[in-house]
Protein backbone atom coordinates (compact mmCIF):
# COMPACT_ATOMS: atom_id res chain seq x y z
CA UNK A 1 26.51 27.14 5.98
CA UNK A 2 29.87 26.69 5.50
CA UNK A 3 32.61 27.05 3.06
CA UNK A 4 33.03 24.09 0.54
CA UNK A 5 34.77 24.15 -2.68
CA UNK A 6 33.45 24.99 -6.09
CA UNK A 7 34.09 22.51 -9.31
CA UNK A 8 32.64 23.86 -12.81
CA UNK A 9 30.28 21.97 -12.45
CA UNK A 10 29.32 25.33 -10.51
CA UNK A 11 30.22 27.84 -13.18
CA UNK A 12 26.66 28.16 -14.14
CA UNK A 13 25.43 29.65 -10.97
CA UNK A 14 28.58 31.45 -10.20
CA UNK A 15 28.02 33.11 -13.75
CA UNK A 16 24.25 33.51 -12.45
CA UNK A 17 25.10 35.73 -9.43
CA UNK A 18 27.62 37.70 -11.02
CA UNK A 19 25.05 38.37 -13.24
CA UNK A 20 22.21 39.56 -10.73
CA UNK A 21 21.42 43.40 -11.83
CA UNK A 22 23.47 46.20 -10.45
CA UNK A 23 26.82 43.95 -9.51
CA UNK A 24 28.22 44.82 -13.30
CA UNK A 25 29.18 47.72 -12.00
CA UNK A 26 30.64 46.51 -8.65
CA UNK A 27 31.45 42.49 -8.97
CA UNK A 28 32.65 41.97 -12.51
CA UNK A 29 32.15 38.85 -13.96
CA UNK A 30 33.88 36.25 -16.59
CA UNK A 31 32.47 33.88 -19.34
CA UNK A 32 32.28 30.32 -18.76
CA UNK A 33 35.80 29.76 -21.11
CA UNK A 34 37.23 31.96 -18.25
CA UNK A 35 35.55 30.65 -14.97
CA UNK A 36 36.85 27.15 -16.32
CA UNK A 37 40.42 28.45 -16.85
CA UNK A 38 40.34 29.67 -13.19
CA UNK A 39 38.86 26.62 -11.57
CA UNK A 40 41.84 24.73 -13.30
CA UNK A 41 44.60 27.32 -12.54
CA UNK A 42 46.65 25.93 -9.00
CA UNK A 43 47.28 29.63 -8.07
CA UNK A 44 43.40 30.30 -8.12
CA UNK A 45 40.73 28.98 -5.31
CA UNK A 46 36.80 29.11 -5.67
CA UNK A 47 34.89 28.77 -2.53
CA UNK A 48 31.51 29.33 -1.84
CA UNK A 49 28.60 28.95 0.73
CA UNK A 50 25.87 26.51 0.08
CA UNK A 51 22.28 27.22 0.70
CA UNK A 52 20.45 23.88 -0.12
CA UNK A 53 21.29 22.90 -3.36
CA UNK A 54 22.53 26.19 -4.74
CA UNK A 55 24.78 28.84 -3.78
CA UNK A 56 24.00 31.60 -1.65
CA UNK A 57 27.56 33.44 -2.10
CA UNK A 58 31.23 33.09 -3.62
CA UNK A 59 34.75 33.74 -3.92
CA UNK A 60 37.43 33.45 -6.26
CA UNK A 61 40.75 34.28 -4.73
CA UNK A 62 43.87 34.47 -6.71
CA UNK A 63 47.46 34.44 -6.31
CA UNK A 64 47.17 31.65 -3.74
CA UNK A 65 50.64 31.07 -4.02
CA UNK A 66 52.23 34.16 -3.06
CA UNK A 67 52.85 35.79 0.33
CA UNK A 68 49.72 37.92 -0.20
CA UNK A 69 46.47 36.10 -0.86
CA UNK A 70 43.88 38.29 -3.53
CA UNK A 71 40.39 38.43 -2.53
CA UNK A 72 39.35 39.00 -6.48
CA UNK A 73 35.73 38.87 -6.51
CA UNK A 74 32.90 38.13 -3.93
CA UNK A 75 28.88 37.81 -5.01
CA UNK A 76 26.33 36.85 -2.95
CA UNK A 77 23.32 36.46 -4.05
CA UNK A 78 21.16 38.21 -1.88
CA UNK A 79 22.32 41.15 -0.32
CA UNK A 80 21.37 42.39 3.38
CA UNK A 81 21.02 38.31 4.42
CA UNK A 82 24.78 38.43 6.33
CA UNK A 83 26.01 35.81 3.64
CA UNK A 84 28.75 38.56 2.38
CA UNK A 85 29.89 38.98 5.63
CA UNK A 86 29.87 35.05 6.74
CA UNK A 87 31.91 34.57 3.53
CA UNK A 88 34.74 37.22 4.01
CA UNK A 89 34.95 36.05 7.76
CA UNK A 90 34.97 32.57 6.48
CA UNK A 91 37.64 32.89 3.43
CA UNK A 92 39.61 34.72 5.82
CA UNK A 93 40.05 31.91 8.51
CA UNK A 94 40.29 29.52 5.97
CA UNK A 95 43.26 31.69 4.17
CA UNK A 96 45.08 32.15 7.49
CA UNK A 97 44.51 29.08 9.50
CA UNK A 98 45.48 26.49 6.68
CA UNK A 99 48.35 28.89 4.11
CA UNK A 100 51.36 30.35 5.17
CA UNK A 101 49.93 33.26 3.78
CA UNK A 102 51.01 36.83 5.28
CA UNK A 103 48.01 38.50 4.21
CA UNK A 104 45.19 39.07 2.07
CA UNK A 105 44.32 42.36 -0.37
CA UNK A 106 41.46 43.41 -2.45
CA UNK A 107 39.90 46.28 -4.18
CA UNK A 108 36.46 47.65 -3.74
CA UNK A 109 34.67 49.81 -5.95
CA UNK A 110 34.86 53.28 -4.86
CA UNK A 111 30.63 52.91 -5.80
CA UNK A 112 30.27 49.93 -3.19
CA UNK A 113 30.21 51.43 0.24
CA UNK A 114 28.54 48.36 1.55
CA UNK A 115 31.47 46.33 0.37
CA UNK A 116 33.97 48.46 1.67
CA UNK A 117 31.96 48.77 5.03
CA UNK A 118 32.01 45.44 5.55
CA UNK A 119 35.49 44.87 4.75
CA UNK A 120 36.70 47.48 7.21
CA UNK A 121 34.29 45.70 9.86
CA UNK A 122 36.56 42.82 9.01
CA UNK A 123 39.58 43.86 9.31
CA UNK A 124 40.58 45.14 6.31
CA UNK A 125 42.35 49.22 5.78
CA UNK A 126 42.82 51.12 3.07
CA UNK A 127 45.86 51.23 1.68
CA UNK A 128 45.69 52.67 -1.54
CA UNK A 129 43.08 53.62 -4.10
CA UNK A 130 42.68 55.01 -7.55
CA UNK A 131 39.59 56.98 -9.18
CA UNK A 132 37.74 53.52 -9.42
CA UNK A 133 38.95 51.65 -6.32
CA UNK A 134 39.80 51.18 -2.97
CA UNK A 135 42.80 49.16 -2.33
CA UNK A 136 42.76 47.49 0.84
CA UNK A 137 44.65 44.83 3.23
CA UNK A 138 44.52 42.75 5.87
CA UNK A 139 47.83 41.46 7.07
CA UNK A 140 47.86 37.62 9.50
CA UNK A 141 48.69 39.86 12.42
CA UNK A 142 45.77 42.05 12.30
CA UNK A 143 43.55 38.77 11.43
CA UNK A 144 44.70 37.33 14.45
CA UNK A 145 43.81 40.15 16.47
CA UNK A 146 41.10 40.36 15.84
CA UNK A 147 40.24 36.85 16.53
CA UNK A 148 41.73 36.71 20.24
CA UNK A 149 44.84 34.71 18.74
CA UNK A 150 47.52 37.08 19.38
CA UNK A 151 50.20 37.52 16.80
């Protein structure tokens, strides 16, 4: 299972797994008008993790022009199978082994523990956070660290 690309012609499941009960409150999620707008944006990236002929995960990351890369939504779409975590591993790699890119940021729901869990396990710290989320980081040096690369 590895990272490949998403084209609209993927909106409809992306919109599906956003959609799965309980990530409302945690994922977010956009219309078709919007997911298309995305897709066609060159500052935006969807990527996602095939499981036969659907998708078992996603992410959108925006900003992909700028110095730091924004994780803006992950959804997998079932939890506790390690697809989340192959993902953020995956997007991360991808991010730093083929952009310039000095790092990567997100924000987690301060409701999502298992999110924030696994971005920690990843690599990513805290370095802000508001009433409603967790802002966190993961700069190139840190990624590289982590993957025996050295700085």
């Amino acid at each position: 299972m590895d990272l490949s690309p998403l084209t609209p012609a993927d909106i409809p499941e992306v919109m599906r797994i956003e959609r799965t009960p309980g990530y409302d409150a945690v994922v977010g999620r956009f219309d078709a008008e919007e997911h298309a707008a995305q897709m066609a944006s060159p500052t935006v990236r969807y990527v996602g993790i095939r499981d036969g002929d659907g998708l078992a995960g996603f992410v959108i990351l925006q900003e992909f022009d700028q110095p730091t890369v924004l994780l803006r939504r992950i959804a997998v779409r079932h939890v506790e199978k390690g697809v989340g975590t192959r993902l953020v591993r995956g997007v991360l790699d991808w991010v730093f082994q083929t952009t310039s890119a000095v790092a990567m940021r997100l924000d987690v729901a301060v409701g999502n523990p298992r999110a924030r869990h696994v971005y920690e396990r990843e690599g990513f710290r805290q370095y802000d956070a508001d009433t409603v989320h967790h802002l966190m980081r993961i700069p190139r040096e840190r990624w590289a660290e982590l993957r025996g690369l050295g700085a």
